[in-house]
PDB file of N, CA and C in Angstrom:
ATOM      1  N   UNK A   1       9.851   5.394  15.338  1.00  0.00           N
ATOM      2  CA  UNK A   1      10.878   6.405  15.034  1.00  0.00           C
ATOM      3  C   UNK A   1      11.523   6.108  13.680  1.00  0.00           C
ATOM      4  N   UNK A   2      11.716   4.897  13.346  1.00  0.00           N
ATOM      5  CA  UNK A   2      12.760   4.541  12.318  1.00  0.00           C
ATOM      6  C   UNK A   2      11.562   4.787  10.898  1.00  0.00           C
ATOM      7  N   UNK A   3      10.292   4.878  11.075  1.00  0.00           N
ATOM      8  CA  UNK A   3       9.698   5.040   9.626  1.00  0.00           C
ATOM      9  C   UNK A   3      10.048   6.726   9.290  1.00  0.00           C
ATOM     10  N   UNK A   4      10.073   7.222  10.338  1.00  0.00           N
ATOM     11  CA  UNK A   4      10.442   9.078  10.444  1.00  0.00           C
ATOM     12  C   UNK A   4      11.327   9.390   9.287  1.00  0.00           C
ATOM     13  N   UNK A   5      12.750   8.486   9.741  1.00  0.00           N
ATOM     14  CA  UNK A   5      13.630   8.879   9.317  1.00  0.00           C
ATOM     15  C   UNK A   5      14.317   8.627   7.847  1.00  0.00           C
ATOM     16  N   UNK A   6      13.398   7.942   6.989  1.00  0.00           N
ATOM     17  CA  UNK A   6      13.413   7.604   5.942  1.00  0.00           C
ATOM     18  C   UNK A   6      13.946   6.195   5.777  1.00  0.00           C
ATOM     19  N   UNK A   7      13.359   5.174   6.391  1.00  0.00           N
ATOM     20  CA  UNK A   7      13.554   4.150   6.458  1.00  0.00           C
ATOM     21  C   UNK A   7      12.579   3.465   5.499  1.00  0.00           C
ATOM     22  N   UNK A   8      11.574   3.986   5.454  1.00  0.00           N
ATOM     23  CA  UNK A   8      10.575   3.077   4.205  1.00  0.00           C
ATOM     24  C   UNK A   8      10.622   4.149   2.758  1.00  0.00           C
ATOM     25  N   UNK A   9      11.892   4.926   2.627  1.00  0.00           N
ATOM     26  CA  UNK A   9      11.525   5.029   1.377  1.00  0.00           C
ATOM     27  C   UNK A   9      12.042   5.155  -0.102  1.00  0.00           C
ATOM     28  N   UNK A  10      12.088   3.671   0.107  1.00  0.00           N
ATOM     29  CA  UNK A  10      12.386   2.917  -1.554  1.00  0.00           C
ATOM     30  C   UNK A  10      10.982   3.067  -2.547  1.00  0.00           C
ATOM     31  N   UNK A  11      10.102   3.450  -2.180  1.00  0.00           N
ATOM     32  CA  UNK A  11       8.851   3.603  -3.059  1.00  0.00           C
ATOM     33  C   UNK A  11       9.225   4.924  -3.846  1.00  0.00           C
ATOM     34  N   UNK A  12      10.468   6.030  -3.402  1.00  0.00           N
ATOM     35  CA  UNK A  12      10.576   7.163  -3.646  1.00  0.00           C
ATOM     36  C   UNK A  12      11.559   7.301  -4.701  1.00  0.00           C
ATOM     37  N   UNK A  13      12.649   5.996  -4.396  1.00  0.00           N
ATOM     38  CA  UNK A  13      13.703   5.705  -5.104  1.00  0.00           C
ATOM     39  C   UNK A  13      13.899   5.764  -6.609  1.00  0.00           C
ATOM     40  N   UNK A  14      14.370   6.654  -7.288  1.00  0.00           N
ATOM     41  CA  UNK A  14      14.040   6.658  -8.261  1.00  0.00           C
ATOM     42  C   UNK A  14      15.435   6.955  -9.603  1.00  0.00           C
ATOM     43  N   UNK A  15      16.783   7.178  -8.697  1.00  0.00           N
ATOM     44  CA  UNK A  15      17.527   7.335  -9.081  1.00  0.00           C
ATOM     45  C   UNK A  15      18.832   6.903  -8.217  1.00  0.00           C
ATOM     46  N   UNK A  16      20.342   6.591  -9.067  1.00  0.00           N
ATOM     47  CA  UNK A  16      21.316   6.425  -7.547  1.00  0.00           C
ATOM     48  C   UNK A  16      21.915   6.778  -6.862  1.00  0.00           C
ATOM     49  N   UNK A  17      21.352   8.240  -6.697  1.00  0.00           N
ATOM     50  CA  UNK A  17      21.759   9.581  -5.631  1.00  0.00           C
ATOM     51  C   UNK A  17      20.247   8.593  -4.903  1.00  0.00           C
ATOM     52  N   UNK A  18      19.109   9.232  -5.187  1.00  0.00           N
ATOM     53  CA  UNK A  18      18.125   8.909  -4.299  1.00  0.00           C
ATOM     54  C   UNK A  18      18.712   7.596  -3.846  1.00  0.00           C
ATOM     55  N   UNK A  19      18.854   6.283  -4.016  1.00  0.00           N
ATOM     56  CA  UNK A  19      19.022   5.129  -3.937  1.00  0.00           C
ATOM     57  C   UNK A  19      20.486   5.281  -2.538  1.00  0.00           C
ATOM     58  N   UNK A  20      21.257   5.813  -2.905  1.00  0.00           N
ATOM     59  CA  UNK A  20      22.213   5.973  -1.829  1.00  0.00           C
ATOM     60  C   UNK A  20      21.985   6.799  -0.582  1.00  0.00           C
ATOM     61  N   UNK A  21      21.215   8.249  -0.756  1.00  0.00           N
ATOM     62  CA  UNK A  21      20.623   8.713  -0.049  1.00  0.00           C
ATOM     63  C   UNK A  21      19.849   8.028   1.258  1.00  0.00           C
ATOM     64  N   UNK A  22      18.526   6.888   0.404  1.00  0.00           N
ATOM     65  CA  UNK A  22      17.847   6.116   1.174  1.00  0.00           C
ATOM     66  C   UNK A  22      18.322   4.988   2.357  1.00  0.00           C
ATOM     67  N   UNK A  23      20.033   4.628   1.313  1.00  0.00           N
ATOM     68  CA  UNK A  23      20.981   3.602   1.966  1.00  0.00           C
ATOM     69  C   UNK A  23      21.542   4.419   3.132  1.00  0.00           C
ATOM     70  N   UNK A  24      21.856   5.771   3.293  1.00  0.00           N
ATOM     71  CA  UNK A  24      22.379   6.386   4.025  1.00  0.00           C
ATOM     72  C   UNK A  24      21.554   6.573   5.329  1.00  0.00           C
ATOM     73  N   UNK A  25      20.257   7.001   4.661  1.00  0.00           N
ATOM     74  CA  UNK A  25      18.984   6.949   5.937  1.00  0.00           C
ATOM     75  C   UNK A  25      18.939   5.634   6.471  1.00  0.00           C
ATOM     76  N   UNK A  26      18.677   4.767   5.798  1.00  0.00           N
ATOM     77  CA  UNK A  26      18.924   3.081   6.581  1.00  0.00           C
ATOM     78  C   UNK A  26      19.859   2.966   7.521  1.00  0.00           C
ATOM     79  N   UNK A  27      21.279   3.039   6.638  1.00  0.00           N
ATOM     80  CA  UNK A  27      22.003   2.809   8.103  1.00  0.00           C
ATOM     81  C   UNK A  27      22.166   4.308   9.280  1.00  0.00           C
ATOM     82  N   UNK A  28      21.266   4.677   9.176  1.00  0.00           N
ATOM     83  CA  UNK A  28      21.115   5.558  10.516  1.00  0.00           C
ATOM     84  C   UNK A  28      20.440   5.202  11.188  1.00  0.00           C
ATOM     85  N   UNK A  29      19.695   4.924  10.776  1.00  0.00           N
ATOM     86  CA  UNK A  29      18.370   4.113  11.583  1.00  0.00           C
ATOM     87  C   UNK A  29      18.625   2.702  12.247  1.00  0.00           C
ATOM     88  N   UNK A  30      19.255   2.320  11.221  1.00  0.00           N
ATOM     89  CA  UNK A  30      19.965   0.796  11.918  1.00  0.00           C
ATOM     90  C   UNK A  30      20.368   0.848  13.062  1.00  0.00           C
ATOM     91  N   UNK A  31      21.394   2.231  13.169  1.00  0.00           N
ATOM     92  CA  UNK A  31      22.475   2.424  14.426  1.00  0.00           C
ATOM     93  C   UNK A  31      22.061   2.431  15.302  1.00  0.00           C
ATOM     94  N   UNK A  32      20.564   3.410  14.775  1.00  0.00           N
ATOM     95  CA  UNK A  32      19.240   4.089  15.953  1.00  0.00           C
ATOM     96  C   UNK A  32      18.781   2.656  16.908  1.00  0.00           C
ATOM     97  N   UNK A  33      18.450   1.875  15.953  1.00  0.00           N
ATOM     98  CA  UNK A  33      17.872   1.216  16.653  1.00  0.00           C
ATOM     99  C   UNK A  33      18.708   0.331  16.943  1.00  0.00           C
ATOM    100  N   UNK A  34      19.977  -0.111  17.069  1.00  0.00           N
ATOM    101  CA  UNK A  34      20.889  -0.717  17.800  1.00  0.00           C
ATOM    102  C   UNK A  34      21.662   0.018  18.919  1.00  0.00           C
ATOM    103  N   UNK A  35      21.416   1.187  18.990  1.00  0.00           N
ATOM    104  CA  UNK A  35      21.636   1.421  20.216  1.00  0.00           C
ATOM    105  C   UNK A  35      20.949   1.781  21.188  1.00  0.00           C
ATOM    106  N   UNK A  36      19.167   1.899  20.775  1.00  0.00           N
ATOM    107  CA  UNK A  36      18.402   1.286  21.596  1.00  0.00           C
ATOM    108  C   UNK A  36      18.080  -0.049  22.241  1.00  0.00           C
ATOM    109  N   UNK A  37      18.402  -1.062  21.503  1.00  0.00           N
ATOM    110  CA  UNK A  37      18.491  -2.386  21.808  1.00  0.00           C
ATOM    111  C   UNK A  37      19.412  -2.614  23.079  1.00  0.00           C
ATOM    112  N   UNK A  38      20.563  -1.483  22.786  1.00  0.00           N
ATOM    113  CA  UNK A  38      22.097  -2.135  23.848  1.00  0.00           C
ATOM    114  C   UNK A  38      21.520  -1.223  25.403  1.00  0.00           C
ATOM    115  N   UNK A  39      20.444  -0.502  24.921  1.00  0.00           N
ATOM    116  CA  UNK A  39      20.352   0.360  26.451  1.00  0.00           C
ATOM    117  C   UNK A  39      18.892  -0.217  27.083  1.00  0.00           C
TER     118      UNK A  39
END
């Protein structure tokens, strides 16, 4: 699930809108998968 959501893509990164963007998708995914962990 977490590659879906734009978790791998710093290859795309190319500016620091994109760059924050990508940081923004990360920690969603983070959450994602920490609150799969807690269930």
């Amino acid at each position: 699930m977490c590659q879906y959501t734009g978790c791998c893509m710093f290859e795309t990164v190319r500016s620091v809108r994109d760059l924050y963007s990508a940081l923004l998708l990360i920690g969603q995914c983070n959450i994602y998968l920490a609150e799969e962990l807690d269930s």
